[in-house]
N, C-alpha and C. Protein backbone atom coordinates (compact mmCIF):
# COMPACT_ATOMS: atom_id res chain seq x y z
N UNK A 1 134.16 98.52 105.24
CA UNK A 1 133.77 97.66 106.34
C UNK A 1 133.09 96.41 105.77
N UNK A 2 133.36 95.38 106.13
CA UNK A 2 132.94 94.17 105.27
C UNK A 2 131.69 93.24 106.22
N UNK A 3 130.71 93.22 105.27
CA UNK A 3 129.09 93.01 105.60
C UNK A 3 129.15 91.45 106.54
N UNK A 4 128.55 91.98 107.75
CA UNK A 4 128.15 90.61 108.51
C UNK A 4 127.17 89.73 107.84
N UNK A 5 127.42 88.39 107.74
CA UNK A 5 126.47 87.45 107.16
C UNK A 5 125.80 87.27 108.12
N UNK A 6 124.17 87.42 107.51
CA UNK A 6 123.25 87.16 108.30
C UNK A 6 123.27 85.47 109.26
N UNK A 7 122.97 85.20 110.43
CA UNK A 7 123.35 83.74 110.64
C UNK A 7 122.13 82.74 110.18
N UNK A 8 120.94 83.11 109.80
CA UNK A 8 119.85 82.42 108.93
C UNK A 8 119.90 83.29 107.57
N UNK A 9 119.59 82.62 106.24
CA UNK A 9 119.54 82.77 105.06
C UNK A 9 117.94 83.66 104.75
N UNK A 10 118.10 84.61 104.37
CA UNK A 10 116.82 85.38 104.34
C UNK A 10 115.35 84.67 103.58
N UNK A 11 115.97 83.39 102.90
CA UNK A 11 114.77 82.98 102.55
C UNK A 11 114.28 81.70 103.77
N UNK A 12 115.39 81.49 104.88
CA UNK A 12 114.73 80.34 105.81
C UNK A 12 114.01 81.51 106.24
N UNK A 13 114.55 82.46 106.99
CA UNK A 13 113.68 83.46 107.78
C UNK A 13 112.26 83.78 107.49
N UNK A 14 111.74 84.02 105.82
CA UNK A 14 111.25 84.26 105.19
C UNK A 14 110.04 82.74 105.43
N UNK A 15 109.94 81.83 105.42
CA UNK A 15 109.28 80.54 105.87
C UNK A 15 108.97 80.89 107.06
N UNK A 16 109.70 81.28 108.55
CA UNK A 16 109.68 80.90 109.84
C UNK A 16 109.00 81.98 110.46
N UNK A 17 109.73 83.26 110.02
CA UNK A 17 109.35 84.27 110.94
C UNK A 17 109.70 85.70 109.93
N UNK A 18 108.25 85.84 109.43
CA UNK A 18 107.76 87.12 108.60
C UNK A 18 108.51 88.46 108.85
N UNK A 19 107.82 88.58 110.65
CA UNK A 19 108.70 90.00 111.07
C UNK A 19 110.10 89.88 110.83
N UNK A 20 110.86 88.96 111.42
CA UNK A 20 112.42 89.15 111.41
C UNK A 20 112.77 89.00 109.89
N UNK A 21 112.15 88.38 108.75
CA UNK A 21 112.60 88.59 107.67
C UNK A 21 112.21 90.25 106.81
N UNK A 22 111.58 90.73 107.17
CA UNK A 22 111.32 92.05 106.93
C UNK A 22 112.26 92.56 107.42
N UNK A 23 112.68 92.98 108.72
CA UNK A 23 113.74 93.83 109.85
C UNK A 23 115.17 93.04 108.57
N UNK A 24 115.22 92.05 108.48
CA UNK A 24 116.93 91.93 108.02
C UNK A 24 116.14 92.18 106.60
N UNK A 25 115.80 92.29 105.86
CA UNK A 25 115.65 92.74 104.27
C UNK A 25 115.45 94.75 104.54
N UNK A 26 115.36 94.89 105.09
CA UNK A 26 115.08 96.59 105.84
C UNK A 26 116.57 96.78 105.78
N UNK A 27 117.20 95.80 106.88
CA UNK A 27 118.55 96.49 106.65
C UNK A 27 119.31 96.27 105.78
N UNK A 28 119.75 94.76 105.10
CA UNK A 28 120.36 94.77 103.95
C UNK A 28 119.73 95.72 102.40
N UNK A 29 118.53 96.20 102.57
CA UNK A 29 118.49 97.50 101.58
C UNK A 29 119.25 98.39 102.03
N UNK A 30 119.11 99.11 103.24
CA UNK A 30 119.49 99.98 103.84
C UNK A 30 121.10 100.33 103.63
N UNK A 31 121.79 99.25 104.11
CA UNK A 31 123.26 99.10 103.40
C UNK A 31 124.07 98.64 102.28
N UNK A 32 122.25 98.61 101.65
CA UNK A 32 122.85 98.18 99.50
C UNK A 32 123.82 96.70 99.79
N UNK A 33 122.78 96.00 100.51
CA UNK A 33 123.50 94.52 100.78
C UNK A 33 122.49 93.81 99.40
N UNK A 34 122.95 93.85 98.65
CA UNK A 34 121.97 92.68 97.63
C UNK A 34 122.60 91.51 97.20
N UNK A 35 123.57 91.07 98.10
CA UNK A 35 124.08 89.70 97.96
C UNK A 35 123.10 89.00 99.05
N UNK A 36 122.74 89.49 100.25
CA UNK A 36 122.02 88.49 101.07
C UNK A 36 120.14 89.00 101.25
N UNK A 37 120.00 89.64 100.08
CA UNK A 37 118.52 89.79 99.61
C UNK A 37 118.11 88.64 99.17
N UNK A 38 117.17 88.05 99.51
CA UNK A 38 115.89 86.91 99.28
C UNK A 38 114.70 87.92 98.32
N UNK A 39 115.89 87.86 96.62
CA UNK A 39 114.92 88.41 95.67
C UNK A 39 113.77 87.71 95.59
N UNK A 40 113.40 86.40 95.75
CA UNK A 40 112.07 86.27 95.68
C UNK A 40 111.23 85.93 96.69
N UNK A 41 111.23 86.00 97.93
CA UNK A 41 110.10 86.86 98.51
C UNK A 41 110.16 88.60 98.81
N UNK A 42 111.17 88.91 98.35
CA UNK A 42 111.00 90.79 98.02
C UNK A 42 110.12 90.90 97.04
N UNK A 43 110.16 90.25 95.71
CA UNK A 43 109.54 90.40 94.79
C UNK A 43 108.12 90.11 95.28
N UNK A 44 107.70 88.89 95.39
CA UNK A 44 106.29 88.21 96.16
C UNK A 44 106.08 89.11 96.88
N UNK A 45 106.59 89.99 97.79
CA UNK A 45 105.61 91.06 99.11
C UNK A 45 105.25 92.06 98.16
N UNK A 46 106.29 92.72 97.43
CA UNK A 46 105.46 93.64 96.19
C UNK A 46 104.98 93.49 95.86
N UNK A 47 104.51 92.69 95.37
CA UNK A 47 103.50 92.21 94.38
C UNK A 47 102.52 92.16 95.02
N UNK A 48 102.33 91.27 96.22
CA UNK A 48 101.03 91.31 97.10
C UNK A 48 100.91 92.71 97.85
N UNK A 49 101.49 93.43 97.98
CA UNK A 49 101.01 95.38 98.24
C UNK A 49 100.00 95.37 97.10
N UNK A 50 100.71 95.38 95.88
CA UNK A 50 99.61 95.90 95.07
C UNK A 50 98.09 94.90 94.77
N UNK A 51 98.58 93.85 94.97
CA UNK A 51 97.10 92.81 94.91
C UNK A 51 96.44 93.47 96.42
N UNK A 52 96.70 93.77 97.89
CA UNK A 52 96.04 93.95 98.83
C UNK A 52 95.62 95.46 98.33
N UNK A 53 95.95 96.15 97.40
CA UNK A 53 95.12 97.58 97.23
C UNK A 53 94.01 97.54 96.62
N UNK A 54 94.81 96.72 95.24
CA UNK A 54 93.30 95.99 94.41
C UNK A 54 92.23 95.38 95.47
N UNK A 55 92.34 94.71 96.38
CA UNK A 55 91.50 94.49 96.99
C UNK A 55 90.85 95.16 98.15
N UNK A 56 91.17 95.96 98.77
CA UNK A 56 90.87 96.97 99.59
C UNK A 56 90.10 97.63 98.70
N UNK A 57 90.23 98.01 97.74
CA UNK A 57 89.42 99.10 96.53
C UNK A 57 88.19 97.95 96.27
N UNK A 58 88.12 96.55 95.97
CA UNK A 58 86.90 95.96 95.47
C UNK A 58 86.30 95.98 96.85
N UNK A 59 86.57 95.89 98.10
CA UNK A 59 86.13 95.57 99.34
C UNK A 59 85.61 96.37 99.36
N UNK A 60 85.99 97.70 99.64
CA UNK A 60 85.42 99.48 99.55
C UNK A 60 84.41 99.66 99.14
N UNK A 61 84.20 99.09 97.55
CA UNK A 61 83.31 99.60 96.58
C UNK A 61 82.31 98.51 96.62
N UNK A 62 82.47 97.29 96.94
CA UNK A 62 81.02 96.69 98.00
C UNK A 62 80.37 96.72 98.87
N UNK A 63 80.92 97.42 99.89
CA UNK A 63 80.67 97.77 100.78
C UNK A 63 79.16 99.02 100.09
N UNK A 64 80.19 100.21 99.15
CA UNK A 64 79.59 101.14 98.92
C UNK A 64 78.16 100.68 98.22
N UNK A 65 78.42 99.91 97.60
CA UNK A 65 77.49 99.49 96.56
C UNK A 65 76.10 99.28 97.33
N UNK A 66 76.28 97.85 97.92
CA UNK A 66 75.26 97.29 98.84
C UNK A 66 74.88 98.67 99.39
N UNK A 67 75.38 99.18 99.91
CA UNK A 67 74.87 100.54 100.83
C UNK A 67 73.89 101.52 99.57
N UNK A 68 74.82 101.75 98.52
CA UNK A 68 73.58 102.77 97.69
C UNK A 68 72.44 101.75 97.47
N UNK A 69 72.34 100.55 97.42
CA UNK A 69 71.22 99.72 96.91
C UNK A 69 70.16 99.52 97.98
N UNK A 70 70.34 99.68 99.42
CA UNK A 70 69.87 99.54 100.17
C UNK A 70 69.12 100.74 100.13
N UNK A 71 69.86 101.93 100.33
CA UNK A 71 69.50 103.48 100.51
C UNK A 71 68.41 103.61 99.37
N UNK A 72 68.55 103.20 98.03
CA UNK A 72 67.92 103.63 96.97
C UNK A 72 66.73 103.00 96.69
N UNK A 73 66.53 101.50 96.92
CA UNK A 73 65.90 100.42 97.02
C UNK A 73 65.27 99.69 97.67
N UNK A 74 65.58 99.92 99.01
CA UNK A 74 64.57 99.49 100.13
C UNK A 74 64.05 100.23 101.03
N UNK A 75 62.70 100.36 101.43
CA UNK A 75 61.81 101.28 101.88
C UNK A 75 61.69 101.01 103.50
N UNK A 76 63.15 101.33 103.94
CA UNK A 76 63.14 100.94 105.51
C UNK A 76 63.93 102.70 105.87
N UNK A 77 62.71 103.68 106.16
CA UNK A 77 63.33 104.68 106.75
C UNK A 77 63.97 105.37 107.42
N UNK A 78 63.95 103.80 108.12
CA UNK A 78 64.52 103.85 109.67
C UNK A 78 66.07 103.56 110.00
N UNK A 79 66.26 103.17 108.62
CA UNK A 79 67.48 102.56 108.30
C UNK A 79 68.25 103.63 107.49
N UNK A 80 67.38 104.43 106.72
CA UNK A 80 68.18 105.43 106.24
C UNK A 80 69.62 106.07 106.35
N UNK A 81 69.58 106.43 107.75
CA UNK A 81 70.73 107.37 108.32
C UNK A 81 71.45 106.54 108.12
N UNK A 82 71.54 105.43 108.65
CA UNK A 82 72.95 104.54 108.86
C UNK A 82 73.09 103.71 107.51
N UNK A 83 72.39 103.87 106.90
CA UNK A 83 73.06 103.52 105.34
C UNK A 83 73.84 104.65 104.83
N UNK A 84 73.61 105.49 105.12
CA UNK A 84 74.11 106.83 104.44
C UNK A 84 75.15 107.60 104.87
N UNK A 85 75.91 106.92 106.45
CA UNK A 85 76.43 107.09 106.76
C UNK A 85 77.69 106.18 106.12
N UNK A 86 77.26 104.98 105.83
CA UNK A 86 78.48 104.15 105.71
C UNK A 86 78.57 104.09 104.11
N UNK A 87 77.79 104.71 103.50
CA UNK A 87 78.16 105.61 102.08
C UNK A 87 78.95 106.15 102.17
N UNK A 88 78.83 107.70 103.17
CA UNK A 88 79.88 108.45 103.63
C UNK A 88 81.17 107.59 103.80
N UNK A 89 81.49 106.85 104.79
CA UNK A 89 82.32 106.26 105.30
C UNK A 89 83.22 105.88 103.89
N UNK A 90 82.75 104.76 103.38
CA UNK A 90 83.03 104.21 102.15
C UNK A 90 83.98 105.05 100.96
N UNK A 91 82.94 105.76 100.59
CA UNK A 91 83.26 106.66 99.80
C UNK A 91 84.96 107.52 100.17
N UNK A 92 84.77 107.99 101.72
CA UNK A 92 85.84 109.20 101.73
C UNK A 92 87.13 107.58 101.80
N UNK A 93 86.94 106.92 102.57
CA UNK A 93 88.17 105.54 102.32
C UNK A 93 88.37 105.31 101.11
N UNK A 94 87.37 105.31 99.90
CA UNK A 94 88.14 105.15 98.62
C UNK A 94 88.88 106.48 97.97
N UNK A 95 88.19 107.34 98.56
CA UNK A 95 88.45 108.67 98.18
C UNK A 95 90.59 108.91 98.22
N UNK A 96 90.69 108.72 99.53
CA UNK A 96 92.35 108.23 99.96
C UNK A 96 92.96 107.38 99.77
N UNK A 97 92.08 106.25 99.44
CA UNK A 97 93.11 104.76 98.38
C UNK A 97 93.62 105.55 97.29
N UNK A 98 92.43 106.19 96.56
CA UNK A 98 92.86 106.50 95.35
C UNK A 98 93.62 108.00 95.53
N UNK A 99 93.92 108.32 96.24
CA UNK A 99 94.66 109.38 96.33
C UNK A 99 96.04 108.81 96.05
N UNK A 100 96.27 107.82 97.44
CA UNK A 100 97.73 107.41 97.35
C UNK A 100 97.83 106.54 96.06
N UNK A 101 97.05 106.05 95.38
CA UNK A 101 96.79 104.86 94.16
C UNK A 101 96.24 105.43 93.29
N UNK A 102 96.54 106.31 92.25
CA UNK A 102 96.07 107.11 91.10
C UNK A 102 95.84 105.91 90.32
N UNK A 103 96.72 105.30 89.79
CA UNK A 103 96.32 103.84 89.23
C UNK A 103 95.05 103.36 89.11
N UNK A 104 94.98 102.84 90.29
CA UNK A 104 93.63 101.88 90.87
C UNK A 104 92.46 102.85 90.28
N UNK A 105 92.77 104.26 89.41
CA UNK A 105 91.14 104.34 89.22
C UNK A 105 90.71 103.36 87.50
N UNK A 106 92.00 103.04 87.32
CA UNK A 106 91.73 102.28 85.99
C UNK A 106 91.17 101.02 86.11
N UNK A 107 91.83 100.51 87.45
CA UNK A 107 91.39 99.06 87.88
C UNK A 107 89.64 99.66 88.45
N UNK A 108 89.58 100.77 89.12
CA UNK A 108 87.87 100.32 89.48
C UNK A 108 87.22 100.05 88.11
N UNK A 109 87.69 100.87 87.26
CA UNK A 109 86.58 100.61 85.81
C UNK A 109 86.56 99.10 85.12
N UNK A 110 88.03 98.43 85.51
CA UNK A 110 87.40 97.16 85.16
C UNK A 110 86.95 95.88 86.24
N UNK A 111 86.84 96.34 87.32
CA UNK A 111 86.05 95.30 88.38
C UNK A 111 84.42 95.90 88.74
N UNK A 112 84.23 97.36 88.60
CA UNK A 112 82.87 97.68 88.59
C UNK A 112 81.72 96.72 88.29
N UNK A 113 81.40 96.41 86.99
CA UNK A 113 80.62 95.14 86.75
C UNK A 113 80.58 94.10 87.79
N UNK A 114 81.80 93.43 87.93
CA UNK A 114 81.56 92.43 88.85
C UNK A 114 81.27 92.53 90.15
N UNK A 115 81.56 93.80 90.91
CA UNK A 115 81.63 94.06 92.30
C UNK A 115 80.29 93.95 92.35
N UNK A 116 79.41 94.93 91.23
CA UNK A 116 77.79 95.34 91.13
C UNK A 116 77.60 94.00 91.67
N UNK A 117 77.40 93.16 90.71
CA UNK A 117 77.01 91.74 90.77
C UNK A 117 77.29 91.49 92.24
N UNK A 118 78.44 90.99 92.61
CA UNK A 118 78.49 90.99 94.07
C UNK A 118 77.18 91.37 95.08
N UNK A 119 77.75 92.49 94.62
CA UNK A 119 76.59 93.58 95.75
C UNK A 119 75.49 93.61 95.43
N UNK A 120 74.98 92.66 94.26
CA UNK A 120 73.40 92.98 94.10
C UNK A 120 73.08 91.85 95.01
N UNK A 121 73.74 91.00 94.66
CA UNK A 121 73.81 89.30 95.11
C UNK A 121 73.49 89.52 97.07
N UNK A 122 74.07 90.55 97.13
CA UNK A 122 74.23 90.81 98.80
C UNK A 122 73.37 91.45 99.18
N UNK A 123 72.59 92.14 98.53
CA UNK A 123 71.23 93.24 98.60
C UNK A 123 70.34 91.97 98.74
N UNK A 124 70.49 91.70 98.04
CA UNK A 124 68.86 90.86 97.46
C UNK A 124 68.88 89.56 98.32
N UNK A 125 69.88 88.75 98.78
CA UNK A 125 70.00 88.21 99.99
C UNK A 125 69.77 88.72 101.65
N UNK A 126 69.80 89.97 101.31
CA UNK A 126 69.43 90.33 102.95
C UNK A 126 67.87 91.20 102.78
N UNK A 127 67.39 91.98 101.27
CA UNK A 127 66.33 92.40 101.19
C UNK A 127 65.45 91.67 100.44
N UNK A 128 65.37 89.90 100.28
CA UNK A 128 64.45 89.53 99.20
C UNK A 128 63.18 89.72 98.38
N UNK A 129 62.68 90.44 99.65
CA UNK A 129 61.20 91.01 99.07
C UNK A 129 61.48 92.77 98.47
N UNK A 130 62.56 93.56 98.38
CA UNK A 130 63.30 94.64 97.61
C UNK A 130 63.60 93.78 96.14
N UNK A 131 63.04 94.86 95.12
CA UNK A 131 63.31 94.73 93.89
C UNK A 131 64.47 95.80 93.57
N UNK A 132 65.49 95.19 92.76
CA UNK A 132 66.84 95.84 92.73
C UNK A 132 67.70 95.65 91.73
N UNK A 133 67.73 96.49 90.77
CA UNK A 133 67.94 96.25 88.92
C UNK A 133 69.17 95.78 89.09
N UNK A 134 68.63 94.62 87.93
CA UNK A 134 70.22 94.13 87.49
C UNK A 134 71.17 94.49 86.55
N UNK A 135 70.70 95.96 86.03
CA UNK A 135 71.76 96.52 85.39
C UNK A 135 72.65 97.44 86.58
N UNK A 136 73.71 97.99 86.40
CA UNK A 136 74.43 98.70 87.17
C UNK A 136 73.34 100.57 86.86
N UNK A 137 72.39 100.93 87.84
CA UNK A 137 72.06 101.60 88.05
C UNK A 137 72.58 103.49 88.59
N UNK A 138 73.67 103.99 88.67
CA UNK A 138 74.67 104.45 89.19
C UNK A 138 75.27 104.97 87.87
N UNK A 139 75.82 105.81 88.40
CA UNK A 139 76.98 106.47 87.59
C UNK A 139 78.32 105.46 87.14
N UNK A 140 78.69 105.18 86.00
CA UNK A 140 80.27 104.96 85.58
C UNK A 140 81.12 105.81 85.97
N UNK A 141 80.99 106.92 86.21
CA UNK A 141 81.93 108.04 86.27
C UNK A 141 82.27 108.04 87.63
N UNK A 142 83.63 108.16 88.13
CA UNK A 142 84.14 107.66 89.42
C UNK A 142 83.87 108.77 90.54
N UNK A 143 83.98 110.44 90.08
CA UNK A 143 83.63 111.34 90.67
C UNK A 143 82.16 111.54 90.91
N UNK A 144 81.59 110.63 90.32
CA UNK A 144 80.01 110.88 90.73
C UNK A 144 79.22 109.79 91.57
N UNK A 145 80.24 108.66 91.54
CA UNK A 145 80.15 107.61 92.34
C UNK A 145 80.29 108.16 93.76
N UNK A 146 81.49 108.53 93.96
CA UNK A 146 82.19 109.35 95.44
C UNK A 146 81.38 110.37 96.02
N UNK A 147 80.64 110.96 94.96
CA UNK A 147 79.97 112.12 95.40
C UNK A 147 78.49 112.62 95.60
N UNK A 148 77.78 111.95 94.16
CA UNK A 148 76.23 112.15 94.00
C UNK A 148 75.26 111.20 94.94
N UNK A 149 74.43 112.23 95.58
CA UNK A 149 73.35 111.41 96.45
C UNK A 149 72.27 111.16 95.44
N UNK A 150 72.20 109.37 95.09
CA UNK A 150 71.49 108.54 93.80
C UNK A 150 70.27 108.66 94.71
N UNK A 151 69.69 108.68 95.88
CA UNK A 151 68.30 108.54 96.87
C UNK A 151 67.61 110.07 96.86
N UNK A 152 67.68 110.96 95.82
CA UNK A 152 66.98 112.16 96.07
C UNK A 152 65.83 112.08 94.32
């Protein structure tokens, strides 16, 4: 059966309208059409999957961060619970990145440093009168990150 040509070129589609260039690259995989594949924005969306995980994982782990620094570091009791909740929170979301992304535990070990930084930067802007070490205080070890309560 001989393949209908698409009536826009998958890379105009690809400029105009995101969804409909997805739906026709869906189906020309689907029927091993790789004459009217727009290899390079197929390539470009792959690529940005894996840059949006990398970043979901640094987002995660600031989130987490600021939160242990708060919990560990500032003497607002009242605030406790709900820091410790969104530890929780944090934690089990990276917990399932890295499930589906075994990978990404190589990438946390080399953005750790900087995220710290981040997140100290974000502590110490919302707690200025909290003193809050500028070495990475915390575990390196990724299972003890996810897991150990650093506030006991």
């Amino acid at each position: 059966m001989p393949k209908t040509p698409l009536p826009t070129s998958l890379r105009q589609l690809y400029n105009e309208d995101f969804v409909c260039w997805v739906e026709a690259t869906v189906a020309c995989l689907r029927e091993k059409d790789t004459e009217q594949l727009d290899w390079e924005g197929l390539i470009e969306e792959i690529e940005d999957l894996g840059k949006s995980a990398k970043r979901e994982l640094e987002s995660r782990l600031s989130v987490l961060l600021v939160h242990l620094l708060k919990r560990c570091y500032v003497n607002l009791p009242d605030n406790y619970r709900g820091w410790q909740l969104t530890v929780v929170e944090q934690r089990n979301a990276l917990k399932r990145l890295l499930k589906q992304s075994p990978s990404l535990k190589t990438y946390f070990q080399e953005v750790l440093g900087e995220v710290y930084q981040d997140a100290l930067t974000e502590a110490i802007a919302a707690y200025p009168a909290s003193e809050f070490p500028a070495a990475y205080p915390f575990s390196n070890e990724l299972p003890a990150l996810l897991t150990e309560e650093f506030w006991h």
